[in-house]
PDB file of N, CA and C in Angstrom:
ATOM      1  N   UNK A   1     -16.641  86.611 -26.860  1.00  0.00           N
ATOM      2  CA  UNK A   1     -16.427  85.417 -27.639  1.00  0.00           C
ATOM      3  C   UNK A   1     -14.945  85.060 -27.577  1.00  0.00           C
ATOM      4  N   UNK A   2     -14.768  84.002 -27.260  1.00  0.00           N
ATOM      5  CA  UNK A   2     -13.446  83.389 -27.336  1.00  0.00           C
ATOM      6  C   UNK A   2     -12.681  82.420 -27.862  1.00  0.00           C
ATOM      7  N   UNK A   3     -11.499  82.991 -28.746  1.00  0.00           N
ATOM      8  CA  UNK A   3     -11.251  82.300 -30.317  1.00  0.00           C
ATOM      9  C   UNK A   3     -10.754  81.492 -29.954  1.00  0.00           C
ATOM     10  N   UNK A   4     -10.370  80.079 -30.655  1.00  0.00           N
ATOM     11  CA  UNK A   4      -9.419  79.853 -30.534  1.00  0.00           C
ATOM     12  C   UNK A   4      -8.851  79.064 -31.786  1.00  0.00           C
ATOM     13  N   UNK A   5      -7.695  78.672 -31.898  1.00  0.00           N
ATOM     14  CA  UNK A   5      -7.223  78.098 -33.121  1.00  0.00           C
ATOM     15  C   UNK A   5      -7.580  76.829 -33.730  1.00  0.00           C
ATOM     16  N   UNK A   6      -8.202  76.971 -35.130  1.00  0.00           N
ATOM     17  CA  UNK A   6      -8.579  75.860 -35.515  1.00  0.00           C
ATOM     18  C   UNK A   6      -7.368  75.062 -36.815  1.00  0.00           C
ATOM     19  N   UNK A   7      -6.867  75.810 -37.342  1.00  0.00           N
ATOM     20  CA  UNK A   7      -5.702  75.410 -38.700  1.00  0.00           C
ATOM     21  C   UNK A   7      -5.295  76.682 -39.349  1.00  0.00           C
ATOM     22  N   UNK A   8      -4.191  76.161 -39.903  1.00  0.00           N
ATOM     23  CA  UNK A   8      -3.828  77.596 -40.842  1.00  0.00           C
ATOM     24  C   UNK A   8      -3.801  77.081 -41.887  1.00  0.00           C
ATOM     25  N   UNK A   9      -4.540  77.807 -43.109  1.00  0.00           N
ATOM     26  CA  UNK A   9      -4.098  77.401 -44.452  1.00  0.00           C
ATOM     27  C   UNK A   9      -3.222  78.421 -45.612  1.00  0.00           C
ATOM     28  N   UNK A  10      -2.807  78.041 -46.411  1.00  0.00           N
ATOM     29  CA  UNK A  10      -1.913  78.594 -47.326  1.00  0.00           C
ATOM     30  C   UNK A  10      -2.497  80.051 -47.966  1.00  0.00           C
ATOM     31  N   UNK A  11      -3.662  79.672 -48.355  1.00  0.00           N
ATOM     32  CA  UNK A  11      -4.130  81.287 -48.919  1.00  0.00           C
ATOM     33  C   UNK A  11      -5.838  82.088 -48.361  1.00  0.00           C
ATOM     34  N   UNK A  12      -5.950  83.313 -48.876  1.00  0.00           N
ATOM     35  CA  UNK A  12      -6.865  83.605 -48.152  1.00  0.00           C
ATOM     36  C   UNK A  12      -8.355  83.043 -48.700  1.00  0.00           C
ATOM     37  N   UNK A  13      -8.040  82.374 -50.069  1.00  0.00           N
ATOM     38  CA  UNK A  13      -9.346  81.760 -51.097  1.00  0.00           C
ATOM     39  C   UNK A  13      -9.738  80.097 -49.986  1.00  0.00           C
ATOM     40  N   UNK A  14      -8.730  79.547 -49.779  1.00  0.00           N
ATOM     41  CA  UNK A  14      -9.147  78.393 -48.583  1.00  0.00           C
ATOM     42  C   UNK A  14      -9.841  78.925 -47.642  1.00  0.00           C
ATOM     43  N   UNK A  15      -9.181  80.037 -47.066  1.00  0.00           N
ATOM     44  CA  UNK A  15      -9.659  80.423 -45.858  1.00  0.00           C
ATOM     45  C   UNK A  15     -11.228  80.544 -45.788  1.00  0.00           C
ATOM     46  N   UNK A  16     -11.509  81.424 -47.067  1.00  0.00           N
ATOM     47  CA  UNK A  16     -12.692  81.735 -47.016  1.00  0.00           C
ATOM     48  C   UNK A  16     -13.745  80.767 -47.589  1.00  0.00           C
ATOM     49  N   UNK A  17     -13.486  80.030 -48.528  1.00  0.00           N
ATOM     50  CA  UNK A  17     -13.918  78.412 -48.456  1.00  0.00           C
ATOM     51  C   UNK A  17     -14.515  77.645 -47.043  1.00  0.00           C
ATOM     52  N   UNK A  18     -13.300  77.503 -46.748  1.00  0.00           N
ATOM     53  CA  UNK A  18     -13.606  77.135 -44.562  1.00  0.00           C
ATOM     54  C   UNK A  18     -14.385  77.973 -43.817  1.00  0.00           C
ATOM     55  N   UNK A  19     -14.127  79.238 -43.793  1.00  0.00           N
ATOM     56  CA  UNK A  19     -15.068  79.634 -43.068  1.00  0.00           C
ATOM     57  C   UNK A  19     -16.495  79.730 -43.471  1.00  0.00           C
ATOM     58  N   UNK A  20     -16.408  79.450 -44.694  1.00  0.00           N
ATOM     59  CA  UNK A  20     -18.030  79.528 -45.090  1.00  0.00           C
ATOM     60  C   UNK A  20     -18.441  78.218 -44.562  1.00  0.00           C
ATOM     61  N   UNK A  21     -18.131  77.432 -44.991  1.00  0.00           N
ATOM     62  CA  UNK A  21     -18.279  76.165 -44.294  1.00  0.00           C
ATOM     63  C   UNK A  21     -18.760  75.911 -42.989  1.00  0.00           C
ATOM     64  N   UNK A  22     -17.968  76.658 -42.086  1.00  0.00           N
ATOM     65  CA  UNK A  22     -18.035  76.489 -40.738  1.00  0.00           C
ATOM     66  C   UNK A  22     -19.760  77.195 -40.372  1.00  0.00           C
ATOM     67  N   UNK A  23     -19.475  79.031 -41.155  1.00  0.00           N
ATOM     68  CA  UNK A  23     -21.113  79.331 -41.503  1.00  0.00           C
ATOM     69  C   UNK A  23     -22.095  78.546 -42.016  1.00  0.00           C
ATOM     70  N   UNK A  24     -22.211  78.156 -42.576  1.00  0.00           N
ATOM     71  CA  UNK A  24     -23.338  77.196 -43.175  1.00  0.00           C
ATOM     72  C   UNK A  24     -23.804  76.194 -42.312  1.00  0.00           C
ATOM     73  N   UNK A  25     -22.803  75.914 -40.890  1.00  0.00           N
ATOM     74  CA  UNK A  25     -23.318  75.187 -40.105  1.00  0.00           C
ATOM     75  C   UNK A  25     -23.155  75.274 -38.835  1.00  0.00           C
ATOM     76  N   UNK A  26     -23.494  76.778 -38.791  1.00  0.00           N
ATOM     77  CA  UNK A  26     -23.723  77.316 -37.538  1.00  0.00           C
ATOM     78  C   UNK A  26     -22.493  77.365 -36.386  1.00  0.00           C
ATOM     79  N   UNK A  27     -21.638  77.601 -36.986  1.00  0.00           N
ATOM     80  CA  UNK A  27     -20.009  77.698 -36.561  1.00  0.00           C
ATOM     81  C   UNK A  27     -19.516  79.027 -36.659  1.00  0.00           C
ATOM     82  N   UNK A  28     -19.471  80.167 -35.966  1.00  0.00           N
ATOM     83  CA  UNK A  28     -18.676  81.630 -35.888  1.00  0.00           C
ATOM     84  C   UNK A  28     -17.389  81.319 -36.104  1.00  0.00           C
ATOM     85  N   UNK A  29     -16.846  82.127 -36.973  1.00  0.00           N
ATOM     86  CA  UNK A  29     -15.566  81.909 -37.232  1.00  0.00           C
ATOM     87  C   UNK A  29     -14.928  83.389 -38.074  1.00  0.00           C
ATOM     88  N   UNK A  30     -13.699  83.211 -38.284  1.00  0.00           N
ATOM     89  CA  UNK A  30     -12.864  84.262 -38.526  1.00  0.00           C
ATOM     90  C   UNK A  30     -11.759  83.861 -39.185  1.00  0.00           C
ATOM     91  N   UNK A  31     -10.712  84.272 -39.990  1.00  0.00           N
ATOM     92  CA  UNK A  31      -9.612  84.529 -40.290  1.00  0.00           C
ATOM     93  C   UNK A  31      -8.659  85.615 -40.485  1.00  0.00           C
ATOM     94  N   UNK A  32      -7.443  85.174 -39.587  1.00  0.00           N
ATOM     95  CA  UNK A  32      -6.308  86.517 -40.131  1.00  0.00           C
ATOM     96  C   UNK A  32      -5.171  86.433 -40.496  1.00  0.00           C
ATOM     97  N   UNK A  33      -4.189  86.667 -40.343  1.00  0.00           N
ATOM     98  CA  UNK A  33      -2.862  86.503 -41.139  1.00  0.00           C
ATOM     99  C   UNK A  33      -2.473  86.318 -39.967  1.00  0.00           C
ATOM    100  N   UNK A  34      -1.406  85.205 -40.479  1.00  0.00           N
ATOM    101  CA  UNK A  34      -0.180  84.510 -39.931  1.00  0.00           C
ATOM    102  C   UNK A  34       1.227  85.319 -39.569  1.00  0.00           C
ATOM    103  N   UNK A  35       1.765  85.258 -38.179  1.00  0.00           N
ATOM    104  CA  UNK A  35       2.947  85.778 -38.389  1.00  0.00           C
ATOM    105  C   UNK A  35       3.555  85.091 -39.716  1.00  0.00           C
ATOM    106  N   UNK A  36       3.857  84.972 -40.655  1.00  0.00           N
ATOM    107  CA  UNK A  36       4.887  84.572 -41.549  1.00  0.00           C
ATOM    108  C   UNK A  36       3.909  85.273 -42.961  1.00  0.00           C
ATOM    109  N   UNK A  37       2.589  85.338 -42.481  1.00  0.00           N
ATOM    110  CA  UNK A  37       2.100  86.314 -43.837  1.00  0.00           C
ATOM    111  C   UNK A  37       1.832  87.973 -43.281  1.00  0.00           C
ATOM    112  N   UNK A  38       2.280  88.625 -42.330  1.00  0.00           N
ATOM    113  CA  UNK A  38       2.426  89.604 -42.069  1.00  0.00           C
ATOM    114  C   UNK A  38       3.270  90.126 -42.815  1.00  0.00           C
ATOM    115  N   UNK A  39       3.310  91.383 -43.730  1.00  0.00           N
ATOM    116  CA  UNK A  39       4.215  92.182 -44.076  1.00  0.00           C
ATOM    117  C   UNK A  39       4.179  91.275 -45.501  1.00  0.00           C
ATOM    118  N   UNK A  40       3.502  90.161 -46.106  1.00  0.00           N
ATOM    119  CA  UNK A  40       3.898  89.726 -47.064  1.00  0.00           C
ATOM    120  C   UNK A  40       2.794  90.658 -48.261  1.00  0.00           C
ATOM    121  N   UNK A  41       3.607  90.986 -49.165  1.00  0.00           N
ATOM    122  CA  UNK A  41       3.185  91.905 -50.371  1.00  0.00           C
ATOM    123  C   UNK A  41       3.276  93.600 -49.516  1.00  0.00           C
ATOM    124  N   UNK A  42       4.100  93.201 -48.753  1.00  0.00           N
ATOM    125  CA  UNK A  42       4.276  95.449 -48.508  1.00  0.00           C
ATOM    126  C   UNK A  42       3.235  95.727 -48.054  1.00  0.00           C
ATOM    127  N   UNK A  43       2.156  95.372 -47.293  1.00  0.00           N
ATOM    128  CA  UNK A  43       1.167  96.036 -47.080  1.00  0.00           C
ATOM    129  C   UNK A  43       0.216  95.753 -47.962  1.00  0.00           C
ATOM    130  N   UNK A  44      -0.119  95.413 -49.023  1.00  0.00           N
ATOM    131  CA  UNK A  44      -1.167  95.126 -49.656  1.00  0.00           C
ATOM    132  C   UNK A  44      -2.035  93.869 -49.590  1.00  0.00           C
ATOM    133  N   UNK A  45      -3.571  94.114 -49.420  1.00  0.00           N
ATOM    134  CA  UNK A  45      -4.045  92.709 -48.876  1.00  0.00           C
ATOM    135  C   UNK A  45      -3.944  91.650 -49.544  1.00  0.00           C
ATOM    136  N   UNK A  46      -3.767  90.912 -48.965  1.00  0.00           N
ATOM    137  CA  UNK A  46      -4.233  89.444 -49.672  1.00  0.00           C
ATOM    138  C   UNK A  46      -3.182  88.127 -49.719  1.00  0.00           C
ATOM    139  N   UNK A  47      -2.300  87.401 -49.931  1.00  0.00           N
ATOM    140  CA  UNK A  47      -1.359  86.758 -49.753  1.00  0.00           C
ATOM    141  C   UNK A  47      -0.997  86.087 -48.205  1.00  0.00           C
ATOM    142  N   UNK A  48      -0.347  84.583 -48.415  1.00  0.00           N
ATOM    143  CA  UNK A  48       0.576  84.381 -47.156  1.00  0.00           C
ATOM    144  C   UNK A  48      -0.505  83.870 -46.592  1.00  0.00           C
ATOM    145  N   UNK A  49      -0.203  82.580 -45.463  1.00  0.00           N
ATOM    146  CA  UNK A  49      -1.102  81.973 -45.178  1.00  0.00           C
ATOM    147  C   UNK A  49      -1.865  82.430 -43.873  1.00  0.00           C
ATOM    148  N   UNK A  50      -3.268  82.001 -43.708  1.00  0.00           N
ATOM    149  CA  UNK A  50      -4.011  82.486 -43.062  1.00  0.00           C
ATOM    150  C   UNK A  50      -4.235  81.818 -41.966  1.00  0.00           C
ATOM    151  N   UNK A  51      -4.603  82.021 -40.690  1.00  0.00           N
ATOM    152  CA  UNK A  51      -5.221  81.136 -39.372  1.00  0.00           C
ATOM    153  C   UNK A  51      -6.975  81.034 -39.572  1.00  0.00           C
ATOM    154  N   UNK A  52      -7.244  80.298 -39.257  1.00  0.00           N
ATOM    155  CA  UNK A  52      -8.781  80.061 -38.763  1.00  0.00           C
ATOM    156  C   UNK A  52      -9.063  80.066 -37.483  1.00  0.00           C
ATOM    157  N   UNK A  53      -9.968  80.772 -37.251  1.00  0.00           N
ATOM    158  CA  UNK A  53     -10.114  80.589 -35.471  1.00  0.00           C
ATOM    159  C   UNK A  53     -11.943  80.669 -35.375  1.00  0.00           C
ATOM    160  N   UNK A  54     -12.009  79.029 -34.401  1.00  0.00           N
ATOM    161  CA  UNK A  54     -13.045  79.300 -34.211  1.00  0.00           C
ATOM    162  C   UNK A  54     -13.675  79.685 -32.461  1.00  0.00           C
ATOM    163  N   UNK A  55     -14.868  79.555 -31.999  1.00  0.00           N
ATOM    164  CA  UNK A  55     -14.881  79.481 -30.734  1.00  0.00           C
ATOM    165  C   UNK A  55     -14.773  78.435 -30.144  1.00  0.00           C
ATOM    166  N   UNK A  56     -14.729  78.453 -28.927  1.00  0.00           N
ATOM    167  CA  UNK A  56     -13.826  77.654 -28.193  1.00  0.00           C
ATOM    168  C   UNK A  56     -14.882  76.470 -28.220  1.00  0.00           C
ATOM    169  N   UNK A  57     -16.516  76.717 -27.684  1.00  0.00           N
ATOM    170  CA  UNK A  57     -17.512  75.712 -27.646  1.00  0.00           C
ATOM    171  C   UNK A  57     -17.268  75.166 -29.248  1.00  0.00           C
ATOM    172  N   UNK A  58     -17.121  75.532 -30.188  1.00  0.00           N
ATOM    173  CA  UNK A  58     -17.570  75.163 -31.505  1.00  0.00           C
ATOM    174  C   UNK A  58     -15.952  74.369 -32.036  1.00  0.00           C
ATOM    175  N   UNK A  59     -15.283  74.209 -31.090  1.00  0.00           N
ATOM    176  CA  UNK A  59     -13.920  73.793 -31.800  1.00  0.00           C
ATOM    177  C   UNK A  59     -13.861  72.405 -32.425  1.00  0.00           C
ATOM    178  N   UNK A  60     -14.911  71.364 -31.850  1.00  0.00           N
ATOM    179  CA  UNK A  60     -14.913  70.036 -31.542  1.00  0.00           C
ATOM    180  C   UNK A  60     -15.495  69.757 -32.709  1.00  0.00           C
ATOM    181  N   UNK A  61     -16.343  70.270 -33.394  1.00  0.00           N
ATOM    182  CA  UNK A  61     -17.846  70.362 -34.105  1.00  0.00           C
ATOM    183  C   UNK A  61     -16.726  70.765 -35.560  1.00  0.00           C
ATOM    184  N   UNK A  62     -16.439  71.793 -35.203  1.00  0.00           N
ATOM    185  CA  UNK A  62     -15.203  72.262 -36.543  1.00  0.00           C
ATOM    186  C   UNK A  62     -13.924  71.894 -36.783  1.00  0.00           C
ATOM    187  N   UNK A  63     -13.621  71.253 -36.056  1.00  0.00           N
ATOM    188  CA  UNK A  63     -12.582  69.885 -36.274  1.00  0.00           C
ATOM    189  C   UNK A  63     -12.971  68.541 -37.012  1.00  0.00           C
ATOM    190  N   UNK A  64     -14.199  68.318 -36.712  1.00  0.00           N
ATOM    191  CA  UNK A  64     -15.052  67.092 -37.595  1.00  0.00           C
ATOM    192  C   UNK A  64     -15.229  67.466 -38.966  1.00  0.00           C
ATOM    193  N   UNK A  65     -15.777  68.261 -38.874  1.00  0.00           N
ATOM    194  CA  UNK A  65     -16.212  69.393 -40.428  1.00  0.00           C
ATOM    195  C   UNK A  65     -15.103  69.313 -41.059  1.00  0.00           C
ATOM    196  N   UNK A  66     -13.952  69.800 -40.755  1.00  0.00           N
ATOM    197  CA  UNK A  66     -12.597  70.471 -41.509  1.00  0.00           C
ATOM    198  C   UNK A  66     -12.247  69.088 -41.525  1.00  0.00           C
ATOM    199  N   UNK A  67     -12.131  67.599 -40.921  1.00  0.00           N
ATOM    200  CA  UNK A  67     -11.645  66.452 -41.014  1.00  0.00           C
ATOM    201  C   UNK A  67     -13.169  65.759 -42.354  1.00  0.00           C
ATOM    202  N   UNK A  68     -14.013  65.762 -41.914  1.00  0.00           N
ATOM    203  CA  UNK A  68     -15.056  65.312 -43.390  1.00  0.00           C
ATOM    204  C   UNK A  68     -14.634  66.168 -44.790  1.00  0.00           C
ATOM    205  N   UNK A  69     -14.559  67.053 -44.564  1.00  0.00           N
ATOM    206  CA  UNK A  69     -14.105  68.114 -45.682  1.00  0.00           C
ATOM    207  C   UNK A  69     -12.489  67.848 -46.761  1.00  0.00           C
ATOM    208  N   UNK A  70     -11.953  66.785 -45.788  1.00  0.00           N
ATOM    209  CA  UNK A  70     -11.114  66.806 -46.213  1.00  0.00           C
ATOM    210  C   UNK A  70     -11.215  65.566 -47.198  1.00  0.00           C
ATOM    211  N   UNK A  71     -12.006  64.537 -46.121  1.00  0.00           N
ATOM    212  CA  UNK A  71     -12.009  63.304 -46.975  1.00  0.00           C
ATOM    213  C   UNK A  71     -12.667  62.871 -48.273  1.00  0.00           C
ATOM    214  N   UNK A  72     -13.221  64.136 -48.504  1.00  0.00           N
ATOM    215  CA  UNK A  72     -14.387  64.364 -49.988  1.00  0.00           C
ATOM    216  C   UNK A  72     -12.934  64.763 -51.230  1.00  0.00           C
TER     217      UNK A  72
END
């Protein structure tokens, strides 16, 4: 499977918002930390903004989604 970048958002509660999203409509997807949220809180999870990555076929499809999503 091959990721690729869909947006980064600020925390990991968006993130997982979006990616459910993307699940619910048949969109594989993932999130991980951002170089700039690496190392943020010492090692402890959670904080600092996150990437979304989806697959590469599904990028087009989850660009529409994340653009309707927004306009609500």
């Amino acid at each position: 499977m091959a990721l690729v970048h869909l947006t980064v958002v600020p925390t990991a509660n968006e993130a997982e918002i979006i990616t459910a999203l993307l699940r619910t409509e048949g969109i594989e997807s993932e999130d991980r930390s951002t170089n700039l949220g690496s190392g943020f809180m010492d090692g402890m999870p959670g904080g600092g903004p996150r990437e979304i990555l989806v697959e590469k076929e599904s990028l087009a499809r989850a660009q529409e989604l994340l653009a309707a999503s927004k306009d609500t």
